[in-house]
Protein backbone atom coordinates (compact mmCIF):
# COMPACT_ATOMS: atom_id res chain seq x y z
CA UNK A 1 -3.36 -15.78 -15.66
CA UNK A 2 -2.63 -12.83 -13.38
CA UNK A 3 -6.64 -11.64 -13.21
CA UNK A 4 -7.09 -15.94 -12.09
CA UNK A 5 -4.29 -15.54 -9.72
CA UNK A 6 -6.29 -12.31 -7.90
CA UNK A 7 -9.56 -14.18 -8.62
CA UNK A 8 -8.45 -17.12 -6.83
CA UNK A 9 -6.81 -15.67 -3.81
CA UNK A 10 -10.08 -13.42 -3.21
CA UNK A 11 -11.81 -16.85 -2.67
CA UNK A 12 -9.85 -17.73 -0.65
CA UNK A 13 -9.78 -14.60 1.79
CA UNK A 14 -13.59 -14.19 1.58
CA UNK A 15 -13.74 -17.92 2.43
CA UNK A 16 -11.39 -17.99 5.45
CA UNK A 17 -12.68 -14.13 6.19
CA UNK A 18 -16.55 -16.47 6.01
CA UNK A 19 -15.57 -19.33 8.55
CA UNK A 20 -12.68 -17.93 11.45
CA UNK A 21 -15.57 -16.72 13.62
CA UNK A 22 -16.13 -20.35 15.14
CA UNK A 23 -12.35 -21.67 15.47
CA UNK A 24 -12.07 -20.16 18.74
CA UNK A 25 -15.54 -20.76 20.09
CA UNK A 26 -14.93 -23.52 22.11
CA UNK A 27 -12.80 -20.92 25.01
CA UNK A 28 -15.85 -18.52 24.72
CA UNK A 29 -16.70 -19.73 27.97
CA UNK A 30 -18.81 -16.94 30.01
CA UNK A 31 -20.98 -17.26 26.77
CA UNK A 32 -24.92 -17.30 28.25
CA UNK A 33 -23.18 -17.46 32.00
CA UNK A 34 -25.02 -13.80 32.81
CA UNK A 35 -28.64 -13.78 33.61
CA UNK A 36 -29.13 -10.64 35.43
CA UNK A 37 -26.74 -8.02 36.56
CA UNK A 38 -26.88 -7.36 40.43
CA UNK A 39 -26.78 -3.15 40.99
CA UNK A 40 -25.56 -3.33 44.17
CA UNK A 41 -22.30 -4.70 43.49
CA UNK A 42 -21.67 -3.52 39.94
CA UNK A 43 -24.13 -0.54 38.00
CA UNK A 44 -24.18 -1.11 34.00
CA UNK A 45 -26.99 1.37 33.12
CA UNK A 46 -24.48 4.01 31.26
CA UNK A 47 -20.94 2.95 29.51
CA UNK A 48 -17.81 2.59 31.06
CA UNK A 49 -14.67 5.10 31.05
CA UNK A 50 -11.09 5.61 31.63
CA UNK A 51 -8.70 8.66 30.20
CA UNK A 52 -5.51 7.20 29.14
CA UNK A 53 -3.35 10.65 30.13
CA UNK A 54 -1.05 11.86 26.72
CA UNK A 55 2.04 11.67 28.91
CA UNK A 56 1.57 8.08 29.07
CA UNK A 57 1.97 8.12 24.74
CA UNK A 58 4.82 9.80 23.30
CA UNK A 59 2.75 9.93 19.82
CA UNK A 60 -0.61 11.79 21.90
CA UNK A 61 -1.13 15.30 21.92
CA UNK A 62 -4.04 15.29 23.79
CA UNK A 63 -6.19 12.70 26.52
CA UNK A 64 -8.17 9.47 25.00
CA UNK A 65 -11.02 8.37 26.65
CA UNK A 66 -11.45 4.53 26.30
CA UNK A 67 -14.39 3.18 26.50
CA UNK A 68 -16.78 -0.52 27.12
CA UNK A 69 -20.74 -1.17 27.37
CA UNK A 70 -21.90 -4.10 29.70
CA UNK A 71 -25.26 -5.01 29.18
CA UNK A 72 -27.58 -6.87 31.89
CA UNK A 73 -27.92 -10.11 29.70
CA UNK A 74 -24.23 -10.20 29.76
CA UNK A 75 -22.81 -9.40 26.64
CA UNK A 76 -19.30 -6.59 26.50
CA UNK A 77 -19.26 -4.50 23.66
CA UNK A 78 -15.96 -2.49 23.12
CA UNK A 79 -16.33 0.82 22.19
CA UNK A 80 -12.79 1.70 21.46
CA UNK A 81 -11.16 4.86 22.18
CA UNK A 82 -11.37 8.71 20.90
CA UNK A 83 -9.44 11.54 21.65
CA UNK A 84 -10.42 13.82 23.94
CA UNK A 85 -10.74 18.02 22.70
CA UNK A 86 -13.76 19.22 24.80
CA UNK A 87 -14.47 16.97 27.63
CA UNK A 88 -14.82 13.49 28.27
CA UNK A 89 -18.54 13.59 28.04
CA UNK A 90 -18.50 14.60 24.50
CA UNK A 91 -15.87 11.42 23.77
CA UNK A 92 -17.97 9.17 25.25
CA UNK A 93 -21.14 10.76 23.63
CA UNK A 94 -19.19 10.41 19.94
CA UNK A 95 -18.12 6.87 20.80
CA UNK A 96 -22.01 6.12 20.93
CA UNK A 97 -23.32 7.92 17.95
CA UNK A 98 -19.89 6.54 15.96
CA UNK A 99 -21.42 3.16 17.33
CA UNK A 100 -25.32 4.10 16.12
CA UNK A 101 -24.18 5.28 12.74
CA UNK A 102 -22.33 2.41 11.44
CA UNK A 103 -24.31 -0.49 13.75
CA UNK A 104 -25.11 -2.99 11.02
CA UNK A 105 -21.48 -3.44 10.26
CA UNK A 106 -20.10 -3.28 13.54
CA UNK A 107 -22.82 -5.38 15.48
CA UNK A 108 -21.34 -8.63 12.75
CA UNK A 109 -17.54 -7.29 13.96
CA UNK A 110 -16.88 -10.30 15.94
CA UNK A 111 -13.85 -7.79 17.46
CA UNK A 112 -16.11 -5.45 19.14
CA UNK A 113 -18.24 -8.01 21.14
CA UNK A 114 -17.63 -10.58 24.16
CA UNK A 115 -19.10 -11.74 27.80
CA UNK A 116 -18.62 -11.14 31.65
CA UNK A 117 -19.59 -12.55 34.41
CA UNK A 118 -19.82 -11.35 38.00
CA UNK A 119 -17.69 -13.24 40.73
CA UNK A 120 -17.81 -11.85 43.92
CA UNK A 121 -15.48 -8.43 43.58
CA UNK A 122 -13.90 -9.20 40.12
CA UNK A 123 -15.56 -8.87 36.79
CA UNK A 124 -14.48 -11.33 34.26
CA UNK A 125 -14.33 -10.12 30.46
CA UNK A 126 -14.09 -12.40 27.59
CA UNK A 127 -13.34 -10.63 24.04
CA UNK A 128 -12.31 -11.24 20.57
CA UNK A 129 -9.38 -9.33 18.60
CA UNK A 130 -8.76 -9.79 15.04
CA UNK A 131 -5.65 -11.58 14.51
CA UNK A 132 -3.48 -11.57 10.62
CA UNK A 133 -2.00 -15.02 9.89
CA UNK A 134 -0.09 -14.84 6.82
CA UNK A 135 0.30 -17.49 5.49
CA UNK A 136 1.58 -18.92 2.06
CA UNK A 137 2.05 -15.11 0.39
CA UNK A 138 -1.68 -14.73 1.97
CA UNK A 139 -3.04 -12.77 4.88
CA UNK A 140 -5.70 -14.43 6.31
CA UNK A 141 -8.14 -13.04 9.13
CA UNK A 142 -8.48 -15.43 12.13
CA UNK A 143 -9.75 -14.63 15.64
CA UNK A 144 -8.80 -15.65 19.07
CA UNK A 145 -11.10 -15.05 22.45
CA UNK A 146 -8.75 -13.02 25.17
CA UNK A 147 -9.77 -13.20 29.05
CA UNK A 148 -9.65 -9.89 31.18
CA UNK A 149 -10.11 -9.53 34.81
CA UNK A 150 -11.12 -5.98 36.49
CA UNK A 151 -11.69 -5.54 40.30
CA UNK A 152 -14.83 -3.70 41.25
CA UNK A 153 -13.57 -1.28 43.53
CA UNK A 154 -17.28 0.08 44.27
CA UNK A 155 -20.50 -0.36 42.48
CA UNK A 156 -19.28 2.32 39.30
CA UNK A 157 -15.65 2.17 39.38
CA UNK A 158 -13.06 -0.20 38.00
CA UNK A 159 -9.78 -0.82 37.73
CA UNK A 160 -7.90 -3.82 35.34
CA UNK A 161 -5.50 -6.65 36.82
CA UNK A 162 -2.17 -7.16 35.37
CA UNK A 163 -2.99 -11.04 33.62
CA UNK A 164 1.02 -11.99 34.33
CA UNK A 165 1.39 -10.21 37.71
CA UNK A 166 -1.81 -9.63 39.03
CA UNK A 167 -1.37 -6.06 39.89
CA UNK A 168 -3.67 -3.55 39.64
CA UNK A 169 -3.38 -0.79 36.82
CA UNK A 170 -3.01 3.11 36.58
CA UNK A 171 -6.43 3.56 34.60
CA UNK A 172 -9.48 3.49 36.54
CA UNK A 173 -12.92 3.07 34.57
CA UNK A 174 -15.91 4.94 35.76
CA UNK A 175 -19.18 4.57 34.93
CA UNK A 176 -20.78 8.04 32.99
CA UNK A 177 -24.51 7.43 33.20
CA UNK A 178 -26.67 7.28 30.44
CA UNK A 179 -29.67 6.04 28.85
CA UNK A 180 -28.20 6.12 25.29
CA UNK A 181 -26.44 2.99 25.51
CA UNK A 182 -25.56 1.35 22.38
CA UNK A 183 -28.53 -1.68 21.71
CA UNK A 184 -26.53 -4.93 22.15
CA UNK A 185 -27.39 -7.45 19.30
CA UNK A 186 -24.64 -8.60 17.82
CA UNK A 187 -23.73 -12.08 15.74
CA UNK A 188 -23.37 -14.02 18.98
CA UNK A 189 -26.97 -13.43 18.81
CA UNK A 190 -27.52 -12.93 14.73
CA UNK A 191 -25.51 -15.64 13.42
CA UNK A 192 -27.17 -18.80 13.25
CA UNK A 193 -24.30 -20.84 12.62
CA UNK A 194 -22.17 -19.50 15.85
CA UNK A 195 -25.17 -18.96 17.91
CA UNK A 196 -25.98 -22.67 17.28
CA UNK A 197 -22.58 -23.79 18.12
CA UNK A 198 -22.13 -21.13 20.70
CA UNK A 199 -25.23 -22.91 22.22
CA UNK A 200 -24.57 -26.61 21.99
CA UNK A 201 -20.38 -25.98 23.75
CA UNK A 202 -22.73 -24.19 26.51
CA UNK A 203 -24.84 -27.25 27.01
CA UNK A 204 -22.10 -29.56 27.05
CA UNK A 205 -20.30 -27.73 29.67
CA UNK A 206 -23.21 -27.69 31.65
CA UNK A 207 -23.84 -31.33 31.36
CA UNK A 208 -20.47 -32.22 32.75
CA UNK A 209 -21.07 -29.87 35.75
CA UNK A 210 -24.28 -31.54 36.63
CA UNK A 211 -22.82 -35.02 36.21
């Protein structure tokens, strides 16, 4: 009865765990809304930065780097955050190849990936966090799309806005320049199931906007 009981509750994880990527799709709205990236007011050929200082986090003994990836058809990838021992060059550079050696997983981690779009001096992020609904003695994954506004202070440096108050923050991003930029395929792209859904909310929207 007990090996059932584990049996059946595995279904049922691996079957929510299957299926929570598209309950949210519908506010994935900068989905497709990039075409082409314009250099002059924002550069995306190397990976964005910003140290997060230890004094900030009582539990830090040294400086994290934190780091994102735009890419010019406009998808975000989040490339999370790594302490800093050497430099923040070498962060950055083990971000990547942390990235490059576990890609097949991570490019299906609907967490890591989202959109942006360009609007004058603000860049618009879209992203996806895991979220843990337990529910009925079981914890199931869901996911829920999060909007994120940054104001382009020059054409490689950015700094977030405060959602609630609209004030700037303390942690500037910058942009460290490379060619070894993490390839941006992901299950937006993979997925045939969201991509297809992903696709048909986009022409919808844009059907009502030419009406």
């Amino acid at each position: 009865m007990k090996v059932k009981r584990i049996s059946t509750l595995m279904f049922v994880s691996l079957t929510v765990m299957s299926c929570w990527p598209t309950r949210d799709l519908r506010n994935f709205t900068l989905y497709r809304e990039t075409k082409q990236v314009d250099s002059d007011k924002l550069k995306i050929n190397g990976i964005y930065y910003a140290i997060q200082k230890k004094e900030n986090y009582k539990e830090r003994s040294n400086d994290y780097v934190n780091c994102f990836v735009l890419f010019e058809n406009g998808t975000y990838l989040d490339l999370s955050s790594n302490e800093i021992k050497i430099s923040a060059d070498s962060s950055v550079n083990l971000l990547v190849s942390h990235y490059a050696n576990r890609q097949a997983y991570l490019a299906a981690a609907i967490s890591q990936w989202g959109a942006f779009k360009v609007v004058k001096d603000t860049l618009f992020i879209q992203r996806y966090h895991h979220l843990v609904m337990p529910k009925s003695g079981i914890i199931a994954f869901t996911s829920k799309v999060f909007d994120y506004k940054m104001k382009i202070l020059n054409d490689t440096t950015l700094v977030e806005i405060d959602k609630s108050t609209g004030v700037h923050g303390e942690d500037k991003f910058y942009l460290y320049e490379t060619n070894n930029k993490p390839d941006s395929t992901n299950l937006f792209m993979t997925n045939k199931r969201i991509k297809r859904k992903l696709d048909r909310l986009y022409e919808k929207r844009h059907r009502k906007d030419n009406q």
